[in-house]
N, C-alpha and C. Protein backbone atom coordinates (compact mmCIF):
# COMPACT_ATOMS: atom_id res chain seq x y z
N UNK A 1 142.01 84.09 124.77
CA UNK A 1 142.94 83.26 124.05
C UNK A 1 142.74 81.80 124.40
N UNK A 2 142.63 81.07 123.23
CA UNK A 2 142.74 79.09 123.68
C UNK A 2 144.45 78.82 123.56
N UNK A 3 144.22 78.03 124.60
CA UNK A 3 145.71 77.52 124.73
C UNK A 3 145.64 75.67 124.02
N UNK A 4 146.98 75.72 123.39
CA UNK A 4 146.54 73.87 123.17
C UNK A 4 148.05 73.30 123.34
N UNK A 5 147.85 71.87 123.40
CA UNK A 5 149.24 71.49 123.91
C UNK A 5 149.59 70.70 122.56
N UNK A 6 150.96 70.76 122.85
CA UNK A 6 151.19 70.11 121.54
C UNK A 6 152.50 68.67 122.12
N UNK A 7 152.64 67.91 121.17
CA UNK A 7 153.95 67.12 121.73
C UNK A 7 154.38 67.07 120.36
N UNK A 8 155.51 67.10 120.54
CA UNK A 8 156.87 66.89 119.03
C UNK A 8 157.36 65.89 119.31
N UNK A 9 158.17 65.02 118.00
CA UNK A 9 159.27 64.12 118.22
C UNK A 9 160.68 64.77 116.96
N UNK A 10 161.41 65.12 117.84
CA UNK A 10 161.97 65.63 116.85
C UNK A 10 163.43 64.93 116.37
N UNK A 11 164.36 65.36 115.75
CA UNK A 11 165.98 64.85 115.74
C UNK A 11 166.67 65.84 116.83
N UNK A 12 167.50 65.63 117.73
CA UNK A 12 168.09 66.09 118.63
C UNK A 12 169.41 67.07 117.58
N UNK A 13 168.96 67.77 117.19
CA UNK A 13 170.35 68.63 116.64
C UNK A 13 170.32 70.04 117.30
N UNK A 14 171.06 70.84 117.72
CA UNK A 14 171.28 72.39 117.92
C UNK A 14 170.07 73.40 117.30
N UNK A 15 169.87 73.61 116.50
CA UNK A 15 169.27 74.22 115.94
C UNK A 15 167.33 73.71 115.49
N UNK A 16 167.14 72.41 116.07
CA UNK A 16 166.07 71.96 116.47
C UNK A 16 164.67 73.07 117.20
N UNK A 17 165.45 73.24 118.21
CA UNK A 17 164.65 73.91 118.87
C UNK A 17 164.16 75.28 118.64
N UNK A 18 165.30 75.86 118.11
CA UNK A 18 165.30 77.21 117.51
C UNK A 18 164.21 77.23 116.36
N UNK A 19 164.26 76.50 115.66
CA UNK A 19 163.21 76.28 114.39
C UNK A 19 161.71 76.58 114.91
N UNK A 20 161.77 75.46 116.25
CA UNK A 20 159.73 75.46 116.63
C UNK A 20 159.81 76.23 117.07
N UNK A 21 160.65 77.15 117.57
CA UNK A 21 160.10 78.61 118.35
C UNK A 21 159.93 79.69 117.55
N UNK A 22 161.07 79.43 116.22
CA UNK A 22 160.34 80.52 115.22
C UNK A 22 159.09 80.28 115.03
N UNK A 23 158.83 79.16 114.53
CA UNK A 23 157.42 78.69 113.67
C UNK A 23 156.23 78.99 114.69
N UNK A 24 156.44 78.92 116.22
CA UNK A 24 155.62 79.51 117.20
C UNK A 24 155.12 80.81 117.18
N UNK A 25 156.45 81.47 117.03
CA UNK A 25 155.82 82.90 116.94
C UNK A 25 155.81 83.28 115.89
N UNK A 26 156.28 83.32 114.54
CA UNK A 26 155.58 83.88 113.42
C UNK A 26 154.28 83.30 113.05
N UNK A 27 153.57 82.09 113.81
CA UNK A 27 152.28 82.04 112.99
C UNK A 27 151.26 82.53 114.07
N UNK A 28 151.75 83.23 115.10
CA UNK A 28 151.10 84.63 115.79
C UNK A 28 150.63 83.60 117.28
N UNK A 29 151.53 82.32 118.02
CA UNK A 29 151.17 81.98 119.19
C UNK A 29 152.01 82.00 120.46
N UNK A 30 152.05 82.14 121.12
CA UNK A 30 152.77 82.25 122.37
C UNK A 30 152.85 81.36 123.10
N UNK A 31 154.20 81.19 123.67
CA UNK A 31 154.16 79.94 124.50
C UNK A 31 154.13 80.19 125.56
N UNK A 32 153.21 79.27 126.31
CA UNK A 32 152.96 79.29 127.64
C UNK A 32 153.88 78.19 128.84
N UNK A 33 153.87 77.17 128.02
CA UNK A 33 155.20 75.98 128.84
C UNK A 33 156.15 75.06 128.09
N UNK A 34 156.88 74.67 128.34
CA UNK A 34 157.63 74.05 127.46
C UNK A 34 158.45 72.98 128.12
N UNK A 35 158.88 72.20 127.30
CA UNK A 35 159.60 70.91 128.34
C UNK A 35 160.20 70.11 127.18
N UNK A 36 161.45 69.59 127.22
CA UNK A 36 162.30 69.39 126.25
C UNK A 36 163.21 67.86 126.82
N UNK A 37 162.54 66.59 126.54
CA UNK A 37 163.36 65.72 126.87
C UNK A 37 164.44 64.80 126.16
N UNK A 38 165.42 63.81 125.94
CA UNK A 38 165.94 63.18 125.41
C UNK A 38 164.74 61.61 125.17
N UNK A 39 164.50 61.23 123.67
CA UNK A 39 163.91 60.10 123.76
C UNK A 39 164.47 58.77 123.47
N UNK A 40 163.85 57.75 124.04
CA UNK A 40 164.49 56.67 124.11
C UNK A 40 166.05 56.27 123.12
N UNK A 41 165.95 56.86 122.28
CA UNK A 41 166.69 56.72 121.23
C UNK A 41 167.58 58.12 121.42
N UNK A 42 169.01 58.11 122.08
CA UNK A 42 169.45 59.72 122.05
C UNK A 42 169.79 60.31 121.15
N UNK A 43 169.22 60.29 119.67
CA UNK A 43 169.50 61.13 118.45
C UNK A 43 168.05 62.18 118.21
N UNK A 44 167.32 62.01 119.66
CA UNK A 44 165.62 62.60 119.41
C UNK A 44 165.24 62.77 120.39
N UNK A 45 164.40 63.57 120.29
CA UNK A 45 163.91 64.56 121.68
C UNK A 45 162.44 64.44 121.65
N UNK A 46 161.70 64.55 122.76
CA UNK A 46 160.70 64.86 122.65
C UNK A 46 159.92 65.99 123.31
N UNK A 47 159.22 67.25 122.58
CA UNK A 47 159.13 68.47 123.16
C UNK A 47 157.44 68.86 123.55
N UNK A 48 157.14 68.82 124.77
CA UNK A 48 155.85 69.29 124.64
C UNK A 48 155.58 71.06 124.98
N UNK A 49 154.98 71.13 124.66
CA UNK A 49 154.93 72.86 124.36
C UNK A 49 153.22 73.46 124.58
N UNK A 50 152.73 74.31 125.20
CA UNK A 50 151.59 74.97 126.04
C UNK A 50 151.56 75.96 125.16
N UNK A 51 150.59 76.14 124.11
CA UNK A 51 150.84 77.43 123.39
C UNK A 51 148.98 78.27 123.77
N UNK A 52 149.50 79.57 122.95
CA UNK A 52 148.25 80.45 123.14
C UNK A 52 148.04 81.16 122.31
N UNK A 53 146.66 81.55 121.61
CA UNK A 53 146.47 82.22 120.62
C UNK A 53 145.12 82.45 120.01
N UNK A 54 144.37 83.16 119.61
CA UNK A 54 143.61 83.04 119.04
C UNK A 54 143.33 82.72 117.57
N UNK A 55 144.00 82.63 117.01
CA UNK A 55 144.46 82.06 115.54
C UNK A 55 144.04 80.11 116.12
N UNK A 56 143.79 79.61 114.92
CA UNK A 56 143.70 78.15 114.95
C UNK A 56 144.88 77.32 114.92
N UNK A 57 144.57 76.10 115.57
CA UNK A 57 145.64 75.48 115.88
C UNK A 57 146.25 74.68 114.77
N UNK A 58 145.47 74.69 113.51
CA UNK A 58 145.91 73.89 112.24
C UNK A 58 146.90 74.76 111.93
N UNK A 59 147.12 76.24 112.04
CA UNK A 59 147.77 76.58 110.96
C UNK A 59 149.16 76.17 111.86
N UNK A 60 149.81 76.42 113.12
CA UNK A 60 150.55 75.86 113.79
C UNK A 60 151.15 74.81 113.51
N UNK A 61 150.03 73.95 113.51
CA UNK A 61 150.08 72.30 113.48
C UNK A 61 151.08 71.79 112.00
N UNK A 62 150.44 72.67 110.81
CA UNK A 62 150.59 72.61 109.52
C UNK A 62 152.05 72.86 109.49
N UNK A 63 152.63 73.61 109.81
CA UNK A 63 153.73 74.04 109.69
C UNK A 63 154.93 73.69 110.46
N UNK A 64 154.50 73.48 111.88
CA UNK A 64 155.75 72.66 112.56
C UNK A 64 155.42 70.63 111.85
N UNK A 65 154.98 70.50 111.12
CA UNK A 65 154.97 69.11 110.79
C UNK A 65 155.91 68.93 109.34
N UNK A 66 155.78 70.55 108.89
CA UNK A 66 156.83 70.54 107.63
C UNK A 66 158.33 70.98 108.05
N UNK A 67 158.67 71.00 109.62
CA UNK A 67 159.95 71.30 109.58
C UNK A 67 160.96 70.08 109.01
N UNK A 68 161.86 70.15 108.74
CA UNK A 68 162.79 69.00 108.30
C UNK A 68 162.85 68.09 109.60
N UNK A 69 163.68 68.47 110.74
CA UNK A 69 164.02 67.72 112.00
C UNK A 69 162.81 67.24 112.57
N UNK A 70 161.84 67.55 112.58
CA UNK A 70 160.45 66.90 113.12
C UNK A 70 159.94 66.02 112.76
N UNK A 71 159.58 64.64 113.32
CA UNK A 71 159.09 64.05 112.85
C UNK A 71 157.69 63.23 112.93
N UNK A 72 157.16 64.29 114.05
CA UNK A 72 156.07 63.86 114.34
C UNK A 72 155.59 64.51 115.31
N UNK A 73 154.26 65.09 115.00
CA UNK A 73 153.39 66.12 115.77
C UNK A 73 152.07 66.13 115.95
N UNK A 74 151.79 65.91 117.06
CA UNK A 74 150.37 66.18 118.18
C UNK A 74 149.86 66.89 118.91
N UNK A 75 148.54 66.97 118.65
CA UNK A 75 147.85 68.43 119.04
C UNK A 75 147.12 66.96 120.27
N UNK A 76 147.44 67.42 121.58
CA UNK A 76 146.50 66.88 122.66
C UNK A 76 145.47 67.35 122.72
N UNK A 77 144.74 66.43 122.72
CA UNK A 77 143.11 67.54 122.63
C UNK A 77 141.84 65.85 123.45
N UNK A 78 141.24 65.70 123.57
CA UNK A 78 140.32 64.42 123.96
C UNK A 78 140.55 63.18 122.67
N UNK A 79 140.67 62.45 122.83
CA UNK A 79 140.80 61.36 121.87
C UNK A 79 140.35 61.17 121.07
N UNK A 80 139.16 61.46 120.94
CA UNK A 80 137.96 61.44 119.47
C UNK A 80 138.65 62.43 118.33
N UNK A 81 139.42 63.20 119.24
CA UNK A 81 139.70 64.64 118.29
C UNK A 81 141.59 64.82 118.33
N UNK A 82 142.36 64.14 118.02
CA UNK A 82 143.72 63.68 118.07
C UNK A 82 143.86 64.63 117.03
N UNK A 83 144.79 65.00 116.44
CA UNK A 83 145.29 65.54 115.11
C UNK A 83 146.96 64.81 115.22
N UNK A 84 147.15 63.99 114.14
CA UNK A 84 148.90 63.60 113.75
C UNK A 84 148.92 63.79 112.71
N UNK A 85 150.52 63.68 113.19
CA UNK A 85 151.31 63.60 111.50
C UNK A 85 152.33 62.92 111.64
């Protein structure tokens, strides 16, 4: 299994979090770490997340970038090779 890291910026609401963990595991990845902070601005969070899977990381990527509360998502990977939204 490849593991990849991801960072979110999301809206700080209740049901935030609940969303990327569906979208984690129905597109078949597992999380390996997770870390959930308040960002500068306290209406938004920022979540980085250790996932695992053998499935590709676009389809992941694709789909937590269409949640409503999210507003921005990164696949950490070496710099040449960034993926945003």
């Amino acid at each position: 299994m490849m593991q990849h890291q991801l960072a979110l910026q999301a809206r700080f609401r209740p049901e935030t979090l609940e969303r990327v963990l569906r979208v984690v595991r129905h597109r078949g990845f597992q999380v390996c770490s997770m870390n959930m902070v308040s960002a500068v601005n306290p209406q938004n969070i920022n979540i980085e997340l250790t996932v695992a899977s053998l499935r590709p990381i676009e389809l992941l990527f694709s789909q937590l970038s269409k949640l409503v509360d999210v507003a921005c998502v990164e696949v950490q990977q070496p710099a040449s090779q960034q993926i945003r939204a």
